[in-house]
Protein backbone atom coordinates (compact mmCIF):
# COMPACT_ATOMS: atom_id res chain seq x y z
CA UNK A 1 -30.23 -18.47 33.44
CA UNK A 2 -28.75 -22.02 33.65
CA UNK A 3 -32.41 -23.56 34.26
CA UNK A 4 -33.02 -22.16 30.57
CA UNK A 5 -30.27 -23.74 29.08
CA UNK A 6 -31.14 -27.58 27.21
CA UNK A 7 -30.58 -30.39 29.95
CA UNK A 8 -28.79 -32.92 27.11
CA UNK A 9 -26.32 -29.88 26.20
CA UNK A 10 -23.48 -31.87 27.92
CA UNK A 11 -24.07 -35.12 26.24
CA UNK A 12 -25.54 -34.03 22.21
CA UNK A 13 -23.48 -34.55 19.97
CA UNK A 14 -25.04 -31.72 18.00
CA UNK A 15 -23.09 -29.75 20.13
CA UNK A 16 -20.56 -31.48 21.58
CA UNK A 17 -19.13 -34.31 18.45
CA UNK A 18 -20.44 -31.43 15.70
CA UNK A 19 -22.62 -33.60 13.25
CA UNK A 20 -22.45 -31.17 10.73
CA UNK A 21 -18.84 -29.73 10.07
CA UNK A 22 -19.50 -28.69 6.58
CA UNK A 23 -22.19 -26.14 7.81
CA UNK A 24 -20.55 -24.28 10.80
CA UNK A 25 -23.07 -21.36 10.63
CA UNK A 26 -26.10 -24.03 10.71
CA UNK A 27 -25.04 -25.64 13.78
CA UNK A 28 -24.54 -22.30 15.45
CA UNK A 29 -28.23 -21.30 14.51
CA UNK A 30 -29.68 -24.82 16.54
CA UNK A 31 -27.29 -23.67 19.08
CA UNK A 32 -28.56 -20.20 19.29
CA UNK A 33 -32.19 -21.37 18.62
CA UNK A 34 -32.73 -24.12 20.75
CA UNK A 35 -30.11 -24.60 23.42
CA UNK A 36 -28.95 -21.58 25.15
CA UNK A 37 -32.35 -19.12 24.83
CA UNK A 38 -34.00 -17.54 27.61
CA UNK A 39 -37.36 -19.06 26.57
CA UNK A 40 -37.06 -22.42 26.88
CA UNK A 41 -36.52 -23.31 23.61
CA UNK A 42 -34.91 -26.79 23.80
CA UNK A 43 -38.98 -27.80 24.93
CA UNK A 44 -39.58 -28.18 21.24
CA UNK A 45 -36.17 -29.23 20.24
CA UNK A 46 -37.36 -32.74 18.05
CA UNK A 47 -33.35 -33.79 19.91
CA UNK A 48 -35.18 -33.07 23.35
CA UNK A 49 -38.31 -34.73 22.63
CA UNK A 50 -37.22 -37.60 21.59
CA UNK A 51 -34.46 -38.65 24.14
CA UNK A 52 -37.08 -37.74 26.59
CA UNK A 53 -39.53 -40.34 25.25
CA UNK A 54 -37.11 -43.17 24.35
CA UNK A 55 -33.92 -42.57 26.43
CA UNK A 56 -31.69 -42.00 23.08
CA UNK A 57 -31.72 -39.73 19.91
CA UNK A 58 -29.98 -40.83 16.78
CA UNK A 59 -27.59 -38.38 15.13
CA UNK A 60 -29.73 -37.51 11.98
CA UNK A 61 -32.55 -36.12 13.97
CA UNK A 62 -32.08 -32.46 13.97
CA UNK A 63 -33.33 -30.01 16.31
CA UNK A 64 -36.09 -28.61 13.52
CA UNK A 65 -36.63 -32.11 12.05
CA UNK A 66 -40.56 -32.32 10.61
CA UNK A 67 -39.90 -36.09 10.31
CA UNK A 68 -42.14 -37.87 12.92
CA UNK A 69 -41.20 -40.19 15.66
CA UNK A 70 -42.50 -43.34 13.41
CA UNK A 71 -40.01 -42.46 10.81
CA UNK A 72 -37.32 -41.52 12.71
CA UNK A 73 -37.62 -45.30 14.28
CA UNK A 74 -37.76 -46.39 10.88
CA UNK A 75 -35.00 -44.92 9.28
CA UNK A 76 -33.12 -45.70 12.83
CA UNK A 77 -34.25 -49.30 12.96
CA UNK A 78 -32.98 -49.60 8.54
CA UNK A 79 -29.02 -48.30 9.70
């Protein structure tokens, strides 16, 4: 069961520095969706993909995010 769970669990602070304390029963939906299921979920976590690819993931990106990875570098690169 561990090998399902999301490899960056330890270290996102989605889970672990809660990025979004005024919606407690959102954060516990990405949890439940994409970070302990039995299916391998995290694979298409937009969290996942992109520290895979660049070796970071800035806190705004959600786990559902539509926002693609030029825009996310955008809005990253404009804070």
């Amino acid at each position: 069961m561990a090998e399902n769970i999301c490899t960056n669990l330890r270290t996102c602070p989605l889970v672990n520095k809660p990025l979004l304390p005024e919606e407690p029963e959102r954060r516990e939906v990405y949890l439940q969706t994409y970070c302990f299921p039995a299916n391998n979920k995290y694979l298409e976590c937009r969290r996942y993909i992109f520290k895979l690819k660049y070796g970071f993931c800035p806190d705004f990106l959600m786990p559902d995010s539509v926002m693609c990875e030029d825009e996310v570098l955008d809005r990253y690169e404009e804070m």
